[in-house]
N, C-alpha and C. Protein backbone atom coordinates (compact mmCIF):
# COMPACT_ATOMS: atom_id res chain seq x y z
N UNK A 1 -20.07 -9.15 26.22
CA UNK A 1 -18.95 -8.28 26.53
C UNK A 1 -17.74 -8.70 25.69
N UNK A 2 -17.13 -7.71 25.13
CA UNK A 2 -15.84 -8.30 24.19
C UNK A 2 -14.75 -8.22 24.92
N UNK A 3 -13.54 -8.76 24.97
CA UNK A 3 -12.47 -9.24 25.31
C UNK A 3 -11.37 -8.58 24.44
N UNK A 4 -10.75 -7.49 24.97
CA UNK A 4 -9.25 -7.33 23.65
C UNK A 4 -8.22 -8.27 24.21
N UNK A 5 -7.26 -9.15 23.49
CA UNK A 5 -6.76 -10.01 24.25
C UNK A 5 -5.51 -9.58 23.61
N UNK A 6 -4.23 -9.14 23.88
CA UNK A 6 -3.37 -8.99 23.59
C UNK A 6 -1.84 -10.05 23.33
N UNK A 7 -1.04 -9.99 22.11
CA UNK A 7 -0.10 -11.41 22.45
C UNK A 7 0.86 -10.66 21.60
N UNK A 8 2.08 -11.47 22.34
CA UNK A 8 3.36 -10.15 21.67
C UNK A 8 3.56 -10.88 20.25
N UNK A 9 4.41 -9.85 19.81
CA UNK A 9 4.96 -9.96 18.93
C UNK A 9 5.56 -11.14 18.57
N UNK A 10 5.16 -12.07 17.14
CA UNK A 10 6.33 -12.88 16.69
C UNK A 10 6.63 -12.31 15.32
N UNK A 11 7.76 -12.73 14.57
CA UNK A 11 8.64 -12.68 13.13
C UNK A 11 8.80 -14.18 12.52
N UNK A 12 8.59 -13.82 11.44
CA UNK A 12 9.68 -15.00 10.47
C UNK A 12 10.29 -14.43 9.46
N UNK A 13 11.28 -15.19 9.02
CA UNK A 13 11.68 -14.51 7.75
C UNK A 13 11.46 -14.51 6.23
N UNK A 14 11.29 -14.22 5.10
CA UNK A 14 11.53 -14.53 3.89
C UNK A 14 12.29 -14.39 3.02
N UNK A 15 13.29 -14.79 2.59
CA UNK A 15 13.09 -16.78 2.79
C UNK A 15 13.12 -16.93 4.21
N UNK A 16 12.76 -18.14 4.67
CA UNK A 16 12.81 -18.69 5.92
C UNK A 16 13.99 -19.27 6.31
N UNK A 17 15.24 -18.99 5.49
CA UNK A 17 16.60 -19.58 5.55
C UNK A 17 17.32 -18.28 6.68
N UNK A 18 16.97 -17.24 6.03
CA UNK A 18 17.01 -16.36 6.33
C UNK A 18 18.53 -15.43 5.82
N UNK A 19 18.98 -15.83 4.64
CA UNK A 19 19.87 -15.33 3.73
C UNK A 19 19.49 -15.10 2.26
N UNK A 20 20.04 -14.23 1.77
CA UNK A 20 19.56 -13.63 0.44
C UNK A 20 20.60 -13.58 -0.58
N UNK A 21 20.53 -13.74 -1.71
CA UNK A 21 21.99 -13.24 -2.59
C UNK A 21 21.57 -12.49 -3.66
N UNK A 22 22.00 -11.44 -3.75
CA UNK A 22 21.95 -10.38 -5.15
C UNK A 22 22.91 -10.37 -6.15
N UNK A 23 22.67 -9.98 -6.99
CA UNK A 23 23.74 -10.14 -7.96
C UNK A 23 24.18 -8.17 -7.92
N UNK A 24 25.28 -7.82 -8.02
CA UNK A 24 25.39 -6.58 -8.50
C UNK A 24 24.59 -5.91 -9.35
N UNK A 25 24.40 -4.79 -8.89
CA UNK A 25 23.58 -4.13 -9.80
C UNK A 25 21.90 -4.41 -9.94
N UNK A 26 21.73 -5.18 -9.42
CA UNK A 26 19.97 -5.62 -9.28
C UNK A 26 19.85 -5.34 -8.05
N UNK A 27 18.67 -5.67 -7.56
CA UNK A 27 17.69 -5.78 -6.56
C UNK A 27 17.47 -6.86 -5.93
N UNK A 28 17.03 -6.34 -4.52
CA UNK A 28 16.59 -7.32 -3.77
C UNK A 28 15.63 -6.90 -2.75
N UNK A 29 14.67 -8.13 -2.20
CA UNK A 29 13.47 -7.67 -0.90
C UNK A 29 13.83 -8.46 -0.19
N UNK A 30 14.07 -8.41 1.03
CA UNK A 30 13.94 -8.71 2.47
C UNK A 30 12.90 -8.53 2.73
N UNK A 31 11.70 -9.70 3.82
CA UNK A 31 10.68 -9.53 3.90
C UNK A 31 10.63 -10.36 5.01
N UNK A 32 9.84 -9.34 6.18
CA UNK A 32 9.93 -9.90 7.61
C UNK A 32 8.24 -9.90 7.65
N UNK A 33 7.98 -11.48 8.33
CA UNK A 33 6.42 -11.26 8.80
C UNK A 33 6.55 -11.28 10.36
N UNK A 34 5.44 -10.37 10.73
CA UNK A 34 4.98 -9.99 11.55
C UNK A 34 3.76 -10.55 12.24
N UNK A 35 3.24 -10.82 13.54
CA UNK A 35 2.09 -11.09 13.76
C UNK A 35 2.09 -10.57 15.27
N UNK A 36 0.71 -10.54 15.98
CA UNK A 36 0.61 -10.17 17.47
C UNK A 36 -0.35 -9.26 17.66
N UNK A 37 -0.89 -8.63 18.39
CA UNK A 37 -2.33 -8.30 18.61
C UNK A 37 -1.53 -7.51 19.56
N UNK A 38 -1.99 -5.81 19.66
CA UNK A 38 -2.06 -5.48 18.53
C UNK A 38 -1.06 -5.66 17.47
N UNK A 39 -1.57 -5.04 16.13
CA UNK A 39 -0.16 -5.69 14.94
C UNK A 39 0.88 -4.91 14.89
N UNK A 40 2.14 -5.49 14.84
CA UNK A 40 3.39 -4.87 15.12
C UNK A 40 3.74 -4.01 14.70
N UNK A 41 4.67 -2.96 14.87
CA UNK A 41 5.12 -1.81 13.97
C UNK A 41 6.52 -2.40 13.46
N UNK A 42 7.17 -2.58 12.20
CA UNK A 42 8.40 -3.30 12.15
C UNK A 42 9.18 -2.21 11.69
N UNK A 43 10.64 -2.54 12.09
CA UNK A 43 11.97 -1.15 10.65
C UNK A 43 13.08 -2.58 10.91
N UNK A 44 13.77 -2.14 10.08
CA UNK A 44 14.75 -2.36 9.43
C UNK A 44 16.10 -1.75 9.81
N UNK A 45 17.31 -2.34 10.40
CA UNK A 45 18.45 -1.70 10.68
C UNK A 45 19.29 -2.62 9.94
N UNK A 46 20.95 -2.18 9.36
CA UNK A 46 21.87 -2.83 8.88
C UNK A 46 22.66 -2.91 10.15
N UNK A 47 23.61 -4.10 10.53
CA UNK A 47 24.11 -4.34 11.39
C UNK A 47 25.51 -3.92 11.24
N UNK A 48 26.60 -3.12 11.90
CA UNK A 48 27.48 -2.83 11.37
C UNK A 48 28.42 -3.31 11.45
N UNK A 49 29.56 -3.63 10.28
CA UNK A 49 30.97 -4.47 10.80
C UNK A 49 32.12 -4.24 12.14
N UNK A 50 32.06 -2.67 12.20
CA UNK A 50 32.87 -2.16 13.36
C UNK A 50 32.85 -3.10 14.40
N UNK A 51 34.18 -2.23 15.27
CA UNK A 51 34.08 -3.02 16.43
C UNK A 51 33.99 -2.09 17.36
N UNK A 52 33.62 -0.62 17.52
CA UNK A 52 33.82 0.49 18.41
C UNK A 52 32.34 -0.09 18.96
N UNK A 53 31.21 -0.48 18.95
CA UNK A 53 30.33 -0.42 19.27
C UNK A 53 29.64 0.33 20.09
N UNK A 54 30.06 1.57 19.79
CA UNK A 54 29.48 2.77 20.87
C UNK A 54 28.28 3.24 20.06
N UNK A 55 28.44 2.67 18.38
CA UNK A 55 27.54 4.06 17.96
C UNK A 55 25.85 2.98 17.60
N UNK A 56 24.20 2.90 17.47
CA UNK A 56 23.72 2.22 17.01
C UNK A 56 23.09 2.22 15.92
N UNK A 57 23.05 0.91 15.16
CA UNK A 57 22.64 1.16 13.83
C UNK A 57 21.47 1.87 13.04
N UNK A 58 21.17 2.71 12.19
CA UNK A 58 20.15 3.84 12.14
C UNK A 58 19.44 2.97 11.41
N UNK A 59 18.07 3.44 11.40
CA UNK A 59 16.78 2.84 10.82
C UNK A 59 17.05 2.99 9.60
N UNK A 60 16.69 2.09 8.32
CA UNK A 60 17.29 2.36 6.83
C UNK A 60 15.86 1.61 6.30
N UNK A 61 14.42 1.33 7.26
CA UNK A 61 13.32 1.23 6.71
C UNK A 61 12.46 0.99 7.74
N UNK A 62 11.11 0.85 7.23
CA UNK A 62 9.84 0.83 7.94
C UNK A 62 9.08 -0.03 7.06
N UNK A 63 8.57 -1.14 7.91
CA UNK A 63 7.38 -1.70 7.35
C UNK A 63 7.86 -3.42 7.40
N UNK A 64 6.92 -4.08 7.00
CA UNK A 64 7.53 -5.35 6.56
C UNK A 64 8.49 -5.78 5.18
N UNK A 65 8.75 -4.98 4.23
CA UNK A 65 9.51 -4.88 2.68
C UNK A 65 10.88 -4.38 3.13
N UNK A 66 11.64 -4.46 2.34
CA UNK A 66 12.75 -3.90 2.45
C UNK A 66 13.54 -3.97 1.36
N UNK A 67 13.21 -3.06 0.43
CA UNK A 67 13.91 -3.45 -1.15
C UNK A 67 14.95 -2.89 -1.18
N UNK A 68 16.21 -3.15 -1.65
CA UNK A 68 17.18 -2.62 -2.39
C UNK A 68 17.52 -2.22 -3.94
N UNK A 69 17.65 -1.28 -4.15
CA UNK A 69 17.63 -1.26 -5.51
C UNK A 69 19.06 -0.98 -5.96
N UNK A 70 19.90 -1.55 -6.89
CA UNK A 70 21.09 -1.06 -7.97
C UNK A 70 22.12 -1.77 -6.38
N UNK A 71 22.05 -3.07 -6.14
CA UNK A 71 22.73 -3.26 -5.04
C UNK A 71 24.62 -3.37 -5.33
N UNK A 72 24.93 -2.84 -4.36
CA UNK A 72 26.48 -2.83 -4.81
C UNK A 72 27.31 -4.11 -3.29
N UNK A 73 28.30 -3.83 -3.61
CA UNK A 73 29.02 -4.70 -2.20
C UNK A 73 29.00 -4.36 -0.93
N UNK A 74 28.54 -3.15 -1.05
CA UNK A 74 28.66 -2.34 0.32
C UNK A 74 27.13 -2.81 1.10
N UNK A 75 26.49 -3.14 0.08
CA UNK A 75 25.01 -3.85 1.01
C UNK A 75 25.15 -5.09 1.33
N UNK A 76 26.50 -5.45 0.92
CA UNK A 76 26.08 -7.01 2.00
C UNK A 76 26.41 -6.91 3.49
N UNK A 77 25.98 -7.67 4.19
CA UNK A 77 25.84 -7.68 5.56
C UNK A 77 24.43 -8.19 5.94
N UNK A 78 24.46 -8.59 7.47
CA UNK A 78 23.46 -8.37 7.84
C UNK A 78 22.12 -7.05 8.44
N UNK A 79 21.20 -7.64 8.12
CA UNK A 79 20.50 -6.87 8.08
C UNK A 79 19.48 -7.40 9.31
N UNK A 80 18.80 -5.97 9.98
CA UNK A 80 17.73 -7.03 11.23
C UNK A 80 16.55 -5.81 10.99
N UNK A 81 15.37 -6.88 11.32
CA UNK A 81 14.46 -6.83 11.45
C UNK A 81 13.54 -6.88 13.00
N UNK A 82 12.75 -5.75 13.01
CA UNK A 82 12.40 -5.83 14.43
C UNK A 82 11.35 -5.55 14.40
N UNK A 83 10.42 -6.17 15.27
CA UNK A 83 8.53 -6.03 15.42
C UNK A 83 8.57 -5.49 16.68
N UNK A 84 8.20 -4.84 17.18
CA UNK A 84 7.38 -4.40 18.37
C UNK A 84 5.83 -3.82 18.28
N UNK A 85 4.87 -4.41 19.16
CA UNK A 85 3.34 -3.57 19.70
C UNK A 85 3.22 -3.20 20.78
N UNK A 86 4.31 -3.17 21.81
CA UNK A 86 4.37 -2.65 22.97
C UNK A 86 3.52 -3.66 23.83
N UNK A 87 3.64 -4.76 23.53
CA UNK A 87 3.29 -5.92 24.75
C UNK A 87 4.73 -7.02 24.49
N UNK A 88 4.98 -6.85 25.98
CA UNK A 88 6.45 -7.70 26.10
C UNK A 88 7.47 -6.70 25.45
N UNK A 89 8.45 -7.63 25.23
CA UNK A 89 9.41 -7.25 24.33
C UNK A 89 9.64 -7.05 22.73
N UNK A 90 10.41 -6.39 22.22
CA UNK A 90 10.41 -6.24 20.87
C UNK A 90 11.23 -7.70 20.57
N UNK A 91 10.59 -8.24 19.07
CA UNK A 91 11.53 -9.67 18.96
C UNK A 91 12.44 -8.61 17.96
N UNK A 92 13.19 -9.48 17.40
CA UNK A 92 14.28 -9.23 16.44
C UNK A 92 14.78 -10.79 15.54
N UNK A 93 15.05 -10.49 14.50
CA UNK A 93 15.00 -11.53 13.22
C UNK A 93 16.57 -10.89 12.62
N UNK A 94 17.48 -11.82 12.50
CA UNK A 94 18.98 -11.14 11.83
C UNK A 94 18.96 -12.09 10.20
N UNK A 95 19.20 -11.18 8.99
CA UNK A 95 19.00 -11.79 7.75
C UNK A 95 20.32 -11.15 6.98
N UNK A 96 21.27 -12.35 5.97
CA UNK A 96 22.12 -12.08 5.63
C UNK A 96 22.23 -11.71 4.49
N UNK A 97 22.70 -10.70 4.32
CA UNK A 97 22.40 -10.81 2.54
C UNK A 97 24.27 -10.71 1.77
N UNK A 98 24.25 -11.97 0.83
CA UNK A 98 25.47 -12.13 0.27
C UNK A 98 25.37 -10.79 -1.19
N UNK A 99 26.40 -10.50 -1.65
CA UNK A 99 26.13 -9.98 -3.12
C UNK A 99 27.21 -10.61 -4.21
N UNK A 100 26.72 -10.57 -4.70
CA UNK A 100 28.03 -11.30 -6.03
C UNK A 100 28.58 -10.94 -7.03
């Protein structure tokens, strides 16, 4: 008899520092791992500077990648990462990205 055994969600980050620096005008990947049975569904939200905090931050990806391309100043901030498979809770991973 088989057994589905279910286990939530964990993350790490890449880098595992969990900050990034771009130079203007280039690129960059943010890259969240995922693990948990079943395997997680992950996106990507930017965290916003405001302080009204009424409004929440919109999905700006899907998946474990998260490239930027032609990055300007306005992409620095943090950025979060979230796994959920619908056992337990969704985790969440916060990653900084400087630009220069």
């Amino acid at each position: 008899m088989y057994t589905f055994s279910t286990v939530p969600p964990s993350i790490r980050a890449v880098p595992t520092s969990g900050q990034s620096t771009a130079r203007k005008g280039g690129s960059v990947t943010l890259e969240c791992k995922a693990s948990g049975n079943p395997v997680p569904a992950i996106h990507w939200t930017k965290k916003s500077g405001g302080t009204s905090g009424t409004s929440s931050p919109a999905r700006i990806g899907e998946g474990p990648i998260l490239t930027l391309e032609r990055v300007d100043r306005q992409h620095a901030g943090v950025y979060q990462c979230t796994a959920d498979n619908g056992v337990g809770e969704p985790v969440f991973l916060d990653m900084r990205l400087d630009v220069l």
